[in-house]
Structure formats: C-alpha cells, structure tokens
C-alpha atoms as a PDB file:
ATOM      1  CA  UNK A   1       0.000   0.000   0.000  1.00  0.00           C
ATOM      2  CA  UNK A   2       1.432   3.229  -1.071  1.00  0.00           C
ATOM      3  CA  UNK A   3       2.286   6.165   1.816  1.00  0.00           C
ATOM      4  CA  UNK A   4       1.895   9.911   0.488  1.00  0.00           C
ATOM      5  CA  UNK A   5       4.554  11.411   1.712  1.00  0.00           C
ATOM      6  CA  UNK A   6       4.480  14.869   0.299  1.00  0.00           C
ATOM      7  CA  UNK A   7       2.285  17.679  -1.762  1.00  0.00           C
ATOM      8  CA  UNK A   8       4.093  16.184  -4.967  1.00  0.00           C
ATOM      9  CA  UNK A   9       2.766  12.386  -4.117  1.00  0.00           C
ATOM     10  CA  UNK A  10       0.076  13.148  -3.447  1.00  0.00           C
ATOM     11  CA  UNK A  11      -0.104  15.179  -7.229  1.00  0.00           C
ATOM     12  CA  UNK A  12       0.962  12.801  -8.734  1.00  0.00           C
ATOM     13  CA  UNK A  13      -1.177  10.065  -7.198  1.00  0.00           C
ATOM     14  CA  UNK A  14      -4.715  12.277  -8.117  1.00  0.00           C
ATOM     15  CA  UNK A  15      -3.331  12.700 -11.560  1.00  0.00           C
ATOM     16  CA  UNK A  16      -3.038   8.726 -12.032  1.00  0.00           C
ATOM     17  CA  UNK A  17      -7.030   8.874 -13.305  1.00  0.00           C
ATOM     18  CA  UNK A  18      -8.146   6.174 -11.216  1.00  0.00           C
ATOM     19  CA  UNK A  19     -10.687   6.650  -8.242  1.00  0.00           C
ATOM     20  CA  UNK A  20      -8.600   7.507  -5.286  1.00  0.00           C
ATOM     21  CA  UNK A  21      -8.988   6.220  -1.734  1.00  0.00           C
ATOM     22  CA  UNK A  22      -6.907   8.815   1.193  1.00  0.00           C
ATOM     23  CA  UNK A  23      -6.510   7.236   4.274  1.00  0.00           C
ATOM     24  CA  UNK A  24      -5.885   9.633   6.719  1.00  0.00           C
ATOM     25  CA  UNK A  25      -3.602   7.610  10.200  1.00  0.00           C
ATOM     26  CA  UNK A  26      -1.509   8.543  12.882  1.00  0.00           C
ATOM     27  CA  UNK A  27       1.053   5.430  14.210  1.00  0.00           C
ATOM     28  CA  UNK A  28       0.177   6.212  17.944  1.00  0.00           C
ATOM     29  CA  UNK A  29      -3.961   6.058  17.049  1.00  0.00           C
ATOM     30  CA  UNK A  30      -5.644   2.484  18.171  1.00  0.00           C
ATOM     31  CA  UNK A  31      -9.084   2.289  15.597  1.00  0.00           C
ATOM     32  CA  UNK A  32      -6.232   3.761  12.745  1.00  0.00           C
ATOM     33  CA  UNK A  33      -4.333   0.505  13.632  1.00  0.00           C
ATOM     34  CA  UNK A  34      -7.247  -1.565  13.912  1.00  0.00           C
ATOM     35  CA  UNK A  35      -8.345  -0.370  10.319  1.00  0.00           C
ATOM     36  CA  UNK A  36      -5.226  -0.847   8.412  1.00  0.00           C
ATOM     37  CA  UNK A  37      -4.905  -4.421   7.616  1.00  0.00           C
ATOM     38  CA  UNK A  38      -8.655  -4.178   5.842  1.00  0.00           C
ATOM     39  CA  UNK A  39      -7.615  -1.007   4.007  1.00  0.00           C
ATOM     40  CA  UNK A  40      -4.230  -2.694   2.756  1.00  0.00           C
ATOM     41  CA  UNK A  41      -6.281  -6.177   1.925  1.00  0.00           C
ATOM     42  CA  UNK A  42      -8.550  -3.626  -0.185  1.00  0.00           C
ATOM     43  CA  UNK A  43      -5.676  -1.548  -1.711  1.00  0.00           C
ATOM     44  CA  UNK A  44      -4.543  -5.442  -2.913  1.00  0.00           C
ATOM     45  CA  UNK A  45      -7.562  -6.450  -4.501  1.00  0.00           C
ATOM     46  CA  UNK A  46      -8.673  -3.499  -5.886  1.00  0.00           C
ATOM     47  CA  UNK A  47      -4.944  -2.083  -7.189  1.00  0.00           C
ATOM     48  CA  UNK A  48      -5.945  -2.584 -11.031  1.00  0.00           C
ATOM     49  CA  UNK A  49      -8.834   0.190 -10.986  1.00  0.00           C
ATOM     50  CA  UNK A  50      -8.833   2.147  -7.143  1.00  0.00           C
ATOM     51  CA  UNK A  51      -5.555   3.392  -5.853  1.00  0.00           C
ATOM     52  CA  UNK A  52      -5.425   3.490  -2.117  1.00  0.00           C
ATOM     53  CA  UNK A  53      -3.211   5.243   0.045  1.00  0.00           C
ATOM     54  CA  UNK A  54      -2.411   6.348   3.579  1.00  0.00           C
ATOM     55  CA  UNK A  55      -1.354   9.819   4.753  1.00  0.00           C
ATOM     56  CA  UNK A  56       0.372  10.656   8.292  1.00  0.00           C
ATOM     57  CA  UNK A  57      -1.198  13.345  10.234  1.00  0.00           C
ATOM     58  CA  UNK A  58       1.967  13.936  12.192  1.00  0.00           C
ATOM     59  CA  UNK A  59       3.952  14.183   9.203  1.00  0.00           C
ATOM     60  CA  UNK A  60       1.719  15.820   6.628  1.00  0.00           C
ATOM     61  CA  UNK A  61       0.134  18.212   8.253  1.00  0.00           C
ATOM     62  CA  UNK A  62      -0.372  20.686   5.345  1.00  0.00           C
ATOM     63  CA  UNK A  63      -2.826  17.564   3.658  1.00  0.00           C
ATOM     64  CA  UNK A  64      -4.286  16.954   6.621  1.00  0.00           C
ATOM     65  CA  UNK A  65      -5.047  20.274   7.493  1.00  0.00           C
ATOM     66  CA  UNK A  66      -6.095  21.113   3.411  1.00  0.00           C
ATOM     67  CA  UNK A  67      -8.985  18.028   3.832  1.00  0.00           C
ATOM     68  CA  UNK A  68      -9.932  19.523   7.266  1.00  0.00           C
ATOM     69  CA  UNK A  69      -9.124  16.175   9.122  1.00  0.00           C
ATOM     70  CA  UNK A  70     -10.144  17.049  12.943  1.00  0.00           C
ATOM     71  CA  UNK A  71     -10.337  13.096  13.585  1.00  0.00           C
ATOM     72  CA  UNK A  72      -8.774   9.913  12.767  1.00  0.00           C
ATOM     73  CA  UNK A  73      -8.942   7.613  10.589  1.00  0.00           C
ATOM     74  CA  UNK A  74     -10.428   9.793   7.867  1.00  0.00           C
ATOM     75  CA  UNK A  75     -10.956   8.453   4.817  1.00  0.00           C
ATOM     76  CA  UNK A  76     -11.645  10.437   1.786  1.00  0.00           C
ATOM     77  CA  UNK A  77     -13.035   9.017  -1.567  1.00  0.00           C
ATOM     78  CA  UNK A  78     -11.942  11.344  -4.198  1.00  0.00           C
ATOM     79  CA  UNK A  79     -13.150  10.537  -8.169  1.00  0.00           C
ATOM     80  CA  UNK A  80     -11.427  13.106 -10.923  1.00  0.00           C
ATOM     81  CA  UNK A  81      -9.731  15.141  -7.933  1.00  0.00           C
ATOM     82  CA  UNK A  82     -13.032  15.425  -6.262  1.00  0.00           C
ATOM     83  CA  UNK A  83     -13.758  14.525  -3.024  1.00  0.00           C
ATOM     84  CA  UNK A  84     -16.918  12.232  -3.074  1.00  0.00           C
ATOM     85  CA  UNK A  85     -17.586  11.487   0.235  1.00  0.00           C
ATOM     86  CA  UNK A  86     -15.711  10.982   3.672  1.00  0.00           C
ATOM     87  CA  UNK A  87     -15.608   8.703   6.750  1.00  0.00           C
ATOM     88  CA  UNK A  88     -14.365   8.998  10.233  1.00  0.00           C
ATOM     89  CA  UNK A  89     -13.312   6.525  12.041  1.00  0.00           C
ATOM     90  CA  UNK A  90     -13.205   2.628  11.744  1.00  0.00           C
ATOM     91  CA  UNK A  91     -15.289   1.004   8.726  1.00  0.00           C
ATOM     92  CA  UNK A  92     -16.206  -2.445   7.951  1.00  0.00           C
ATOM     93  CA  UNK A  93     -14.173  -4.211   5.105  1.00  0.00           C
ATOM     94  CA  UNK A  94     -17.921  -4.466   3.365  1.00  0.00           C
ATOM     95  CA  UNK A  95     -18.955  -0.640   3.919  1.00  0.00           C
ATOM     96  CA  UNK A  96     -15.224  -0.196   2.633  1.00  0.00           C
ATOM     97  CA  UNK A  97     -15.853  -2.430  -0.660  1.00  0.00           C
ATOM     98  CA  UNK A  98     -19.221  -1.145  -1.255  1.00  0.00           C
ATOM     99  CA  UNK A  99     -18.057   2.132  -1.670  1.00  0.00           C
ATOM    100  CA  UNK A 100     -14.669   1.277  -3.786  1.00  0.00           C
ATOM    101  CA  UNK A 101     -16.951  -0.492  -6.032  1.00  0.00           C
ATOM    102  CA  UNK A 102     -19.316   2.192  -5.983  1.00  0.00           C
ATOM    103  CA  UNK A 103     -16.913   4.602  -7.367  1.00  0.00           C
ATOM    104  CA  UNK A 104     -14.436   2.684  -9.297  1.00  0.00           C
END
C-alpha cells in the first residue's frame, strides 16, 4: 500500500485517473491501527482500478489540514480530484468495498 509522503505524491497520485482512496492515520492512534490491515487487503484487490493510500497526520500536516481532518482515521473518496464522500473513524471491510466499487 502506497504512503503519500508529500504535496508532490500526493499530485501525482490524483493525476493517475483512477478513483482515489486517502486514508488519513496517525502510528500512535488504536481504531487507525485496527483499520489498516482491511484497508491494505482492499488496496490489494482493488490495485488494477482504485488506488489506495495512507497519509500521516503527524507528518503531513499541510494535507491533513487542506482536507480539514479534525479526527482519525479519515478516509476520503476522491473521483477526478473530487472529493466524493468521507468517513471517520473505523469502517467495515464491506462498507469499505461497497463504496470502492461504488466509485471505481
């Protein structure tokens, strides 16, 4: 699963064309933990048409603060550069899939 890093990842990953999944984490945050292994089993499966990715708080705080994350996890759904819709906090794998399929 691929880990935006900067402004110029995070570019480059919008301007891939596919449907785009942001996962916003912190290391130290429990339900961010408890989330990850379903977002990476769904960044597997779905890497031919949805590109998923995580995003550190801590260390990007200008993304963070540009999607007005105020809680963690946030996930963002984000189709042509858009943001779609958003979650906070922990998700089911099938609420999860629904939705990737839903906008792939």
């Amino acid at each position: 699963m691929k880990e935006i890093k900067n402004i110029a990842d995070f570019k480059s990953t919008i301007e891939s064309g596919k449907p785009v999944l942001l996962d916003f984490y912190a290391n130290w945050c429990g339900p961010c933990r408890a989330l990850l292994p379903t977002v990476e089993k769904l960044a597997e499966a779905h890497s031919e048409d949805f590109e998923i990715v995580k995003i550190n708080v801590d260390s990007n705080q200008e993304l963070a603060q540009q999607f007005g994350v105020k809680s963690i996890p946030a996930l963002f759904f984000l189709k042509d550069g858009e943001v779609q819709e958003r979650l906070i906090g922990v998700q089911t794998e099938a609420i999860l899939k629904s939705k990737i399929e839903h906008y792939s």
